[in-house]
PDB file of N, CA and C in Angstrom:
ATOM      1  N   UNK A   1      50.291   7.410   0.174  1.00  0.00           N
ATOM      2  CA  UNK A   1      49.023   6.729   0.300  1.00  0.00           C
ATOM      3  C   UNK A   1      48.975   5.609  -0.727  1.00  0.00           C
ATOM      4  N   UNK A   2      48.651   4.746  -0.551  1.00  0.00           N
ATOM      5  CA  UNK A   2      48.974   3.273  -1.043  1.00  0.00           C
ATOM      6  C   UNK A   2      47.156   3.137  -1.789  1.00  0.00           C
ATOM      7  N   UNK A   3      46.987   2.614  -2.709  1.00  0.00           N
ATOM      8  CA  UNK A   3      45.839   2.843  -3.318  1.00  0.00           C
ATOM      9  C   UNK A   3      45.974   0.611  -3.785  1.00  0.00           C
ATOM     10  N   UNK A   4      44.891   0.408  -3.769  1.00  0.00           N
ATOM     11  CA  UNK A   4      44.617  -1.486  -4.324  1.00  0.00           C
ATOM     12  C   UNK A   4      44.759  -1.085  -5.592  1.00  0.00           C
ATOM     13  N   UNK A   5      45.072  -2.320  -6.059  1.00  0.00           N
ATOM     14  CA  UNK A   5      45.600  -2.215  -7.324  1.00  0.00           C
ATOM     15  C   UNK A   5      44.256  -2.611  -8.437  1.00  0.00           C
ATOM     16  N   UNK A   6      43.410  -3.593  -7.376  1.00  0.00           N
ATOM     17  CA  UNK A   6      42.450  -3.979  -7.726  1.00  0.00           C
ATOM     18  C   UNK A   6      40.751  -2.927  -8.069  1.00  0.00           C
ATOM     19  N   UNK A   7      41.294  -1.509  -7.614  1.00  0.00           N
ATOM     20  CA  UNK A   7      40.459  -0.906  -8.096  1.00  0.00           C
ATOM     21  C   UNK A   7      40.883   0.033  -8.956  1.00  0.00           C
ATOM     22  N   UNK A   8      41.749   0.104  -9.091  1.00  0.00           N
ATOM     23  CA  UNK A   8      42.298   1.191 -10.644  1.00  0.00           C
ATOM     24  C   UNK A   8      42.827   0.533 -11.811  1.00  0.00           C
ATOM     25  N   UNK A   9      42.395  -0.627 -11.741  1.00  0.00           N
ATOM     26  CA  UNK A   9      41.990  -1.705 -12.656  1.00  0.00           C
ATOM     27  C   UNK A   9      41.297  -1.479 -13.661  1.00  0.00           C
ATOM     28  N   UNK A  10      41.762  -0.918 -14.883  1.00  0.00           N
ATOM     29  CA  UNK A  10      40.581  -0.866 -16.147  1.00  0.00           C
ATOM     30  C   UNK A  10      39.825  -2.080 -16.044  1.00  0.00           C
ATOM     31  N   UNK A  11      38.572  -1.876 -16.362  1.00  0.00           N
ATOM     32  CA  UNK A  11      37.411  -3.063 -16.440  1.00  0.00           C
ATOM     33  C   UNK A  11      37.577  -3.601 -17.531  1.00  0.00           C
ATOM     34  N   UNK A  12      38.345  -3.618 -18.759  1.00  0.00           N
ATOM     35  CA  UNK A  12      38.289  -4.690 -19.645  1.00  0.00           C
ATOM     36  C   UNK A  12      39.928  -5.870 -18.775  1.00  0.00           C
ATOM     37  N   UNK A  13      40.460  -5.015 -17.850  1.00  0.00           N
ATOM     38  CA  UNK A  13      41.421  -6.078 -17.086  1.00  0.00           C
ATOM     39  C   UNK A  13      41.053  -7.097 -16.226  1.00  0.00           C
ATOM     40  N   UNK A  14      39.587  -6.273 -15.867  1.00  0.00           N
ATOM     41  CA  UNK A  14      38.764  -7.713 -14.819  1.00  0.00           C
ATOM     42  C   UNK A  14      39.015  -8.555 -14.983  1.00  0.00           C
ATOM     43  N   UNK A  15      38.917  -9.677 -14.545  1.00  0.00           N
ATOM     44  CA  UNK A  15      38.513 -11.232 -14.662  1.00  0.00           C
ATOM     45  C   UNK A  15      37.506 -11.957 -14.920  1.00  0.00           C
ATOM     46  N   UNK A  16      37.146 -12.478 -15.850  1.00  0.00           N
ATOM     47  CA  UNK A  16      35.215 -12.874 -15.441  1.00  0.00           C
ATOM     48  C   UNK A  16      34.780 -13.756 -14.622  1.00  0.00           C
ATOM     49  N   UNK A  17      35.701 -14.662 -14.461  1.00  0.00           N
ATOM     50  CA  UNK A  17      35.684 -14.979 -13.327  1.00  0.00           C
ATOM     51  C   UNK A  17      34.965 -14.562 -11.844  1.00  0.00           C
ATOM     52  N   UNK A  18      35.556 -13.049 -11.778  1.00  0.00           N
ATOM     53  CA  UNK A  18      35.328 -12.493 -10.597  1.00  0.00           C
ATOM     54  C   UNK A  18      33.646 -11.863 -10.822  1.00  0.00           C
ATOM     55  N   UNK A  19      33.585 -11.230 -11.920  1.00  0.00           N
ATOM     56  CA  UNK A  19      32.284 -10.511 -12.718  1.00  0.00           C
ATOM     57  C   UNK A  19      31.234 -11.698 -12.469  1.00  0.00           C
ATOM     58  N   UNK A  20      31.490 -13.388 -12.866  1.00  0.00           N
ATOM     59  CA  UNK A  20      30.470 -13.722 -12.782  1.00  0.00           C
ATOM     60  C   UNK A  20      29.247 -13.937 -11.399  1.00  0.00           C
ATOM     61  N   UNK A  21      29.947 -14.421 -10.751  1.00  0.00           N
ATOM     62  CA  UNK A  21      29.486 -14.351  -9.028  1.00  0.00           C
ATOM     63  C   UNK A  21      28.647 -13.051  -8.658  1.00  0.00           C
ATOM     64  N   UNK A  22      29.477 -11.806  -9.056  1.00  0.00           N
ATOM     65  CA  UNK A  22      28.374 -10.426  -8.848  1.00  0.00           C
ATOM     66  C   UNK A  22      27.642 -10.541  -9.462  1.00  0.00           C
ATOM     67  N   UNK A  23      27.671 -10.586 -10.825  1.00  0.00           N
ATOM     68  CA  UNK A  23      26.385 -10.670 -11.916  1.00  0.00           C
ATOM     69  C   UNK A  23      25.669 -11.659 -11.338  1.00  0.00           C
ATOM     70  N   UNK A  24      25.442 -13.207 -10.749  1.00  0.00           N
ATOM     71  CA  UNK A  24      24.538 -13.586 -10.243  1.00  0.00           C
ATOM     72  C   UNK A  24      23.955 -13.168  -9.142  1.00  0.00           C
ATOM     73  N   UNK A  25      24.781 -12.712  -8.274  1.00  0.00           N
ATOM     74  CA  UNK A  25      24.185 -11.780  -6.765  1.00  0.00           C
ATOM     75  C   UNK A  25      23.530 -11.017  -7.226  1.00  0.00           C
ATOM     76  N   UNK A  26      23.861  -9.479  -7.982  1.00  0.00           N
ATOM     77  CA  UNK A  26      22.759  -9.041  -8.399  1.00  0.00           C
ATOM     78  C   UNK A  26      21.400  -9.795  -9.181  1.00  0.00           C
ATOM     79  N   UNK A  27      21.533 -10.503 -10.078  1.00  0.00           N
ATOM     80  CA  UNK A  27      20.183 -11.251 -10.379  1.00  0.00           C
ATOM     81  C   UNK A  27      19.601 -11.729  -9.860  1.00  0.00           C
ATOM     82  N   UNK A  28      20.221 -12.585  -8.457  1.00  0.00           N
ATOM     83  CA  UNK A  28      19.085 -13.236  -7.552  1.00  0.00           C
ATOM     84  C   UNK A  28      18.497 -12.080  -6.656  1.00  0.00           C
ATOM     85  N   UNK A  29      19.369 -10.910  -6.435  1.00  0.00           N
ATOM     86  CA  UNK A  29      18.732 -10.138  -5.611  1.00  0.00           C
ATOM     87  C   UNK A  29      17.378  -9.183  -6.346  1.00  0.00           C
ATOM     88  N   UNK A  30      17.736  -8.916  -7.876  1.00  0.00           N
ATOM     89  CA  UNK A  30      16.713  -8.505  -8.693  1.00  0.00           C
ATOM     90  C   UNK A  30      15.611  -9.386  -8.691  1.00  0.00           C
ATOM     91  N   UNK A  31      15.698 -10.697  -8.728  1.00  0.00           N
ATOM     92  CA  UNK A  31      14.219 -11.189  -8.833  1.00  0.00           C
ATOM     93  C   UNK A  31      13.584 -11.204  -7.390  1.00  0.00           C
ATOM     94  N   UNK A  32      14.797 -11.324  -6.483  1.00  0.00           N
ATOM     95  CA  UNK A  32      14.279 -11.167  -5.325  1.00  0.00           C
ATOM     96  C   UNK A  32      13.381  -9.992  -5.011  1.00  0.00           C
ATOM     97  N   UNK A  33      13.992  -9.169  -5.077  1.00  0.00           N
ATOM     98  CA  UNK A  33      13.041  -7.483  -4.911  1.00  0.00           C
ATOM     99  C   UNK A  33      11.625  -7.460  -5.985  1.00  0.00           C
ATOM    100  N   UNK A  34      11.992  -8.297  -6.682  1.00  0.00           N
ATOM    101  CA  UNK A  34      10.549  -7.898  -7.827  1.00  0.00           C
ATOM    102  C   UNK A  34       9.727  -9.145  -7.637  1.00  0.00           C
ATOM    103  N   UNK A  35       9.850  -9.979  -6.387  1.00  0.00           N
ATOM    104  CA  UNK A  35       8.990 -11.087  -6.059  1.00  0.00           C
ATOM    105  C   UNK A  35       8.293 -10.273  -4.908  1.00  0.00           C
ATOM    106  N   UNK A  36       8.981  -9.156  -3.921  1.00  0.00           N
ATOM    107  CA  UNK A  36       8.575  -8.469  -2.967  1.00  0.00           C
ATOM    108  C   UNK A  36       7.747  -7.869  -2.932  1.00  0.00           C
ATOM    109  N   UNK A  37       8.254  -6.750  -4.157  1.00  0.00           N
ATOM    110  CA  UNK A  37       7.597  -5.984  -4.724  1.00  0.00           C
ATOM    111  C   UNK A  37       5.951  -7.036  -4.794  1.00  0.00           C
ATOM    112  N   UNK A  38       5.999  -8.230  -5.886  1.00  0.00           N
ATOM    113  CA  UNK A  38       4.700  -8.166  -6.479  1.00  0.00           C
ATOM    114  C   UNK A  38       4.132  -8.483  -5.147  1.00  0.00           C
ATOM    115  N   UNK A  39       4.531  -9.028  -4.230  1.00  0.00           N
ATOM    116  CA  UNK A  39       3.484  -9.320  -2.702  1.00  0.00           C
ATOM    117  C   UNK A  39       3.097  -8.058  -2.112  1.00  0.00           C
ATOM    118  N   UNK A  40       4.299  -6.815  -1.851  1.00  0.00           N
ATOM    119  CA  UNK A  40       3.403  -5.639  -1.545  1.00  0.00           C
ATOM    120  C   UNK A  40       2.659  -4.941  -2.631  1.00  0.00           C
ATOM    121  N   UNK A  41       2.812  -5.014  -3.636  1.00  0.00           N
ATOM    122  CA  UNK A  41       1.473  -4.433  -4.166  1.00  0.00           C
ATOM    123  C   UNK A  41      -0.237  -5.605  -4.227  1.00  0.00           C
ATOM    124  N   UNK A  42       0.032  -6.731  -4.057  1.00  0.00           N
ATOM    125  CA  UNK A  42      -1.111  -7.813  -4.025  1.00  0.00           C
ATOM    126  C   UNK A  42      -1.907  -7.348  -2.487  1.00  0.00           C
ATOM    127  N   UNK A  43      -0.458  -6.788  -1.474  1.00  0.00           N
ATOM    128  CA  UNK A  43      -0.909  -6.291  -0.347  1.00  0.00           C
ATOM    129  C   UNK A  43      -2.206  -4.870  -0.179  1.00  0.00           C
ATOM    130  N   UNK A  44      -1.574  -4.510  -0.894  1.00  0.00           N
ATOM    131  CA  UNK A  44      -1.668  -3.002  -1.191  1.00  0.00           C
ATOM    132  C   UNK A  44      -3.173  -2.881  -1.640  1.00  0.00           C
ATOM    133  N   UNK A  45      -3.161  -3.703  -2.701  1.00  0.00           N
ATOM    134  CA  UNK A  45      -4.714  -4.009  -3.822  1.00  0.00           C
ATOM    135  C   UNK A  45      -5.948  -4.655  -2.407  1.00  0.00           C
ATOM    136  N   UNK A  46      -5.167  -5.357  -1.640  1.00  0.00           N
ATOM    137  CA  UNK A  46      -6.401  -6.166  -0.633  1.00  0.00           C
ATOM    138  C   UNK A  46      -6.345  -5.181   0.254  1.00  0.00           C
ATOM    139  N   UNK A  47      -5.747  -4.108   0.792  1.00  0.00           N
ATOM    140  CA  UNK A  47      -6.019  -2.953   1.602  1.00  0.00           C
ATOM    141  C   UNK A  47      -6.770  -2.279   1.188  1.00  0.00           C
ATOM    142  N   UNK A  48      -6.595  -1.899  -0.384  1.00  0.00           N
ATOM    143  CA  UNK A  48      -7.802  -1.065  -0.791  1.00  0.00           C
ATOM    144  C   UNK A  48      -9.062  -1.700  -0.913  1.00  0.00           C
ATOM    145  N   UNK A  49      -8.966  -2.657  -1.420  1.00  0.00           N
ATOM    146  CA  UNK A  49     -10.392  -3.444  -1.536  1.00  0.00           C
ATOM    147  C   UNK A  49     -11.081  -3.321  -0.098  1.00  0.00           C
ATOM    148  N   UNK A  50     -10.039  -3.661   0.920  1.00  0.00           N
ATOM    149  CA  UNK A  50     -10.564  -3.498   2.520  1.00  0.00           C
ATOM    150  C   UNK A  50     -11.467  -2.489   3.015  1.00  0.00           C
ATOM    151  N   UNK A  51     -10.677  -1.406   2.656  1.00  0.00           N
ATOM    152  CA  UNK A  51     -11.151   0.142   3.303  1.00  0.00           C
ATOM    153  C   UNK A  51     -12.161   0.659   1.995  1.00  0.00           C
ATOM    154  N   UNK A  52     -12.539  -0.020   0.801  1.00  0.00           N
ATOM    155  CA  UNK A  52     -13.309   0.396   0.086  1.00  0.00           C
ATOM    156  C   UNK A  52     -14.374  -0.212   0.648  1.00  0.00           C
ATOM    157  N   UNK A  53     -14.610  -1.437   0.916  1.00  0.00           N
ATOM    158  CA  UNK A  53     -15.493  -1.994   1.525  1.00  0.00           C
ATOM    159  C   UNK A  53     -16.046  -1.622   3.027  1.00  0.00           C
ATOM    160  N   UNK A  54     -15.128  -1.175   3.694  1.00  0.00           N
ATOM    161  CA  UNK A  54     -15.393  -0.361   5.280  1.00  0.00           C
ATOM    162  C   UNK A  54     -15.619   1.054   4.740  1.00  0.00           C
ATOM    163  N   UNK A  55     -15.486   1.978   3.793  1.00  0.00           N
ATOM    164  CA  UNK A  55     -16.279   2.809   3.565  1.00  0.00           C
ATOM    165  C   UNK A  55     -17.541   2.707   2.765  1.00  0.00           C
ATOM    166  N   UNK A  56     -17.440   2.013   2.372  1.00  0.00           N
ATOM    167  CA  UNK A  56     -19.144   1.743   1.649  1.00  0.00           C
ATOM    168  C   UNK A  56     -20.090   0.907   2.983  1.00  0.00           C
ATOM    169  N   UNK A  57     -19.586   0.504   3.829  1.00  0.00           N
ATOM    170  CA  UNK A  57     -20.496   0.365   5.243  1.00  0.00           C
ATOM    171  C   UNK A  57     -20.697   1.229   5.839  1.00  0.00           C
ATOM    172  N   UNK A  58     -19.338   2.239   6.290  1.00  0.00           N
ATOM    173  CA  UNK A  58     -19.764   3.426   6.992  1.00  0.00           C
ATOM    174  C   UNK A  58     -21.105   4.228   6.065  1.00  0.00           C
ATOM    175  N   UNK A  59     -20.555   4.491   5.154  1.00  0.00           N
ATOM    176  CA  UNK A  59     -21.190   5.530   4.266  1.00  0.00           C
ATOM    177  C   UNK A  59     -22.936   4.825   4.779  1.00  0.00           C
ATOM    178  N   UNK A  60     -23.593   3.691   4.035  1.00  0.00           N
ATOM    179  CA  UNK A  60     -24.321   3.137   4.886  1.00  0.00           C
ATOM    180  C   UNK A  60     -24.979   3.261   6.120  1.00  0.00           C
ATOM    181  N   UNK A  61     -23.906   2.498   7.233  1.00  0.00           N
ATOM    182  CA  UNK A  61     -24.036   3.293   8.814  1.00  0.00           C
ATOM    183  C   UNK A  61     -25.182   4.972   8.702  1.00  0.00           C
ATOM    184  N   UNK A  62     -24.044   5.502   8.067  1.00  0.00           N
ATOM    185  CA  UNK A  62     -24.264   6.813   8.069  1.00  0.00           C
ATOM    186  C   UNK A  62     -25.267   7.504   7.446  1.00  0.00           C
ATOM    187  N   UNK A  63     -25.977   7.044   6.358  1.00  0.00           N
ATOM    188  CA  UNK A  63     -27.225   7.229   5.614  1.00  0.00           C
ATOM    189  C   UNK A  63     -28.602   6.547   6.683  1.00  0.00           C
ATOM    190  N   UNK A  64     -28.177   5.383   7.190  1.00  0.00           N
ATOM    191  CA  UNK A  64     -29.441   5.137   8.233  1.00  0.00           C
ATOM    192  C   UNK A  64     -29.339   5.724   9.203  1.00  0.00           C
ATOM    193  N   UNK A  65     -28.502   6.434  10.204  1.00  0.00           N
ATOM    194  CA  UNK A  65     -28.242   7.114  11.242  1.00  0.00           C
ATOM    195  C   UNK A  65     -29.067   9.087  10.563  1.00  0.00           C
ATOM    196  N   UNK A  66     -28.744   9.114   9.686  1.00  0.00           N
ATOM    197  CA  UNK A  66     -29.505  10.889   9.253  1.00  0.00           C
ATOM    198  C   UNK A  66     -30.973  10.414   9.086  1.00  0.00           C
ATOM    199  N   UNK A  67     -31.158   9.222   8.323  1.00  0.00           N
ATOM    200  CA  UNK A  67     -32.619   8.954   8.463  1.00  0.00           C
ATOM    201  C   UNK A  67     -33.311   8.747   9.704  1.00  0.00           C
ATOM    202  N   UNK A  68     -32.905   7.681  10.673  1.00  0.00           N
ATOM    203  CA  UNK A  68     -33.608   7.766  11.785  1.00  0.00           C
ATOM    204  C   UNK A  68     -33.545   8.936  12.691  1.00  0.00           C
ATOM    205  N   UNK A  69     -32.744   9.841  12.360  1.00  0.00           N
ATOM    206  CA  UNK A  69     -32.592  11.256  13.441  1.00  0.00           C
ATOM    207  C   UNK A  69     -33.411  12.186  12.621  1.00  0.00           C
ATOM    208  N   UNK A  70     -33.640  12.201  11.122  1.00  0.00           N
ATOM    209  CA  UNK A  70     -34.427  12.892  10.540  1.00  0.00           C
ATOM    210  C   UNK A  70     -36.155  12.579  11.283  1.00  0.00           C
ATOM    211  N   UNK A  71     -36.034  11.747  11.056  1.00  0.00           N
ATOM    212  CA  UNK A  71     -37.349  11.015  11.575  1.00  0.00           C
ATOM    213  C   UNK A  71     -38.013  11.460  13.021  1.00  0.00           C
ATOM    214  N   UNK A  72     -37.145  10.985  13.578  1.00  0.00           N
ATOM    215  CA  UNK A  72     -36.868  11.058  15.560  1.00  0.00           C
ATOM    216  C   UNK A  72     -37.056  13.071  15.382  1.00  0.00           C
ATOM    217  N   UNK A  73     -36.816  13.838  15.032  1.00  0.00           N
ATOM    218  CA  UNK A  73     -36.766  14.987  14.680  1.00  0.00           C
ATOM    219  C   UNK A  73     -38.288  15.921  14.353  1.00  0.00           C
ATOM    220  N   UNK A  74     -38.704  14.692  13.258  1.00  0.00           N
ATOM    221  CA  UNK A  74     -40.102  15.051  12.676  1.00  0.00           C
ATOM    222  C   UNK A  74     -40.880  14.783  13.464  1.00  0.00           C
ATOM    223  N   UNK A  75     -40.614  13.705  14.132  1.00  0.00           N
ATOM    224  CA  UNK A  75     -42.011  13.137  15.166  1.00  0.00           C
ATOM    225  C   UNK A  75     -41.618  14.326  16.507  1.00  0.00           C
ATOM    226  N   UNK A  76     -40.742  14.352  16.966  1.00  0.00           N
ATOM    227  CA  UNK A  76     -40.517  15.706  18.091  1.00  0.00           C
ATOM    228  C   UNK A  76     -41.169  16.943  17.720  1.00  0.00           C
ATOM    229  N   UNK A  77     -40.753  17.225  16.735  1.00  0.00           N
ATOM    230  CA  UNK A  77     -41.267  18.855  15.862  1.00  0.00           C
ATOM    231  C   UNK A  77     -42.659  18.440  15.965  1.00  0.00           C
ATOM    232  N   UNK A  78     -43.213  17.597  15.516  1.00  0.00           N
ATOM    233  CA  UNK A  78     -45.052  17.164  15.579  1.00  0.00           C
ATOM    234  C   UNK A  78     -45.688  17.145  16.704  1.00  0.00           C
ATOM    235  N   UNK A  79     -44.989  16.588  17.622  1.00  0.00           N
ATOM    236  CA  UNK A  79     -45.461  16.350  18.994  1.00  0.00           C
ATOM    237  C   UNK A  79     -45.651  17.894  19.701  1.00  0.00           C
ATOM    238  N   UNK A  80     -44.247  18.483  19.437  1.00  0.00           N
ATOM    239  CA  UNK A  80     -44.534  20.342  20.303  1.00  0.00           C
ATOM    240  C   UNK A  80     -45.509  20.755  19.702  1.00  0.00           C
ATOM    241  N   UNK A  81     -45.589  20.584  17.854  1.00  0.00           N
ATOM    242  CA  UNK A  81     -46.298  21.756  17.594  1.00  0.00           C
ATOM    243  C   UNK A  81     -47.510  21.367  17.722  1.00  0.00           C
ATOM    244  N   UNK A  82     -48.015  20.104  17.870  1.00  0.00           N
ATOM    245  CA  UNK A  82     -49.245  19.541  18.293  1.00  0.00           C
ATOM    246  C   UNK A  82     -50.221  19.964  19.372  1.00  0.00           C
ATOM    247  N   UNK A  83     -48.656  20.325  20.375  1.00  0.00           N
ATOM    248  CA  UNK A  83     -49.082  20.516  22.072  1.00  0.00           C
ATOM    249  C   UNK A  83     -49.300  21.875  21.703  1.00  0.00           C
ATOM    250  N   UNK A  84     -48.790  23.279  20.786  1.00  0.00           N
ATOM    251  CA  UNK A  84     -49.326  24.518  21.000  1.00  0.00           C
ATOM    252  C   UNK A  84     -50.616  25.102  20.938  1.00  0.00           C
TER     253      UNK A  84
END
């Protein structure tokens, strides 16, 4: 079995040459991912703000909806017990 010669290569035999090109690929790809990153979390922050805001309407919704059925309720209950 025939093995590259180029990977049982002690790393102080590298080339830097060759090292430098990766070392920039990885760096552009690092700032790349941490430019991503900061857009999905900017994402993330306006989703919550979103659904904080659509639950503080529901919640809303939902406080005038028990009141007018509370109501609609009292005036029914008044009306039967009126009629007994």
């Amino acid at each position: 079995m025939a093995t590259n010669p180029d990977s049982t290569a002690p790393l102080s035999t590298v080339k830097k040459e060759n090292i430098t090109p990766i070392a920039s690929n990885i760096a552009s790809k690092i700032a790349e991912l941490n430019e991503t990153r900061s857009e999905l979390l900017g994402r993330i922050q306006s989703l919550k703000q979103d659904l904080q805001g659509r639950r503080s309407k529901f919640d809303s919704e939902v406080k005038v909806y028990r009141e007018v059925s509370d109501d609609q309720c009292f005036f029914l209950f008044s009306i039967y017990f009126d009629s007994l």
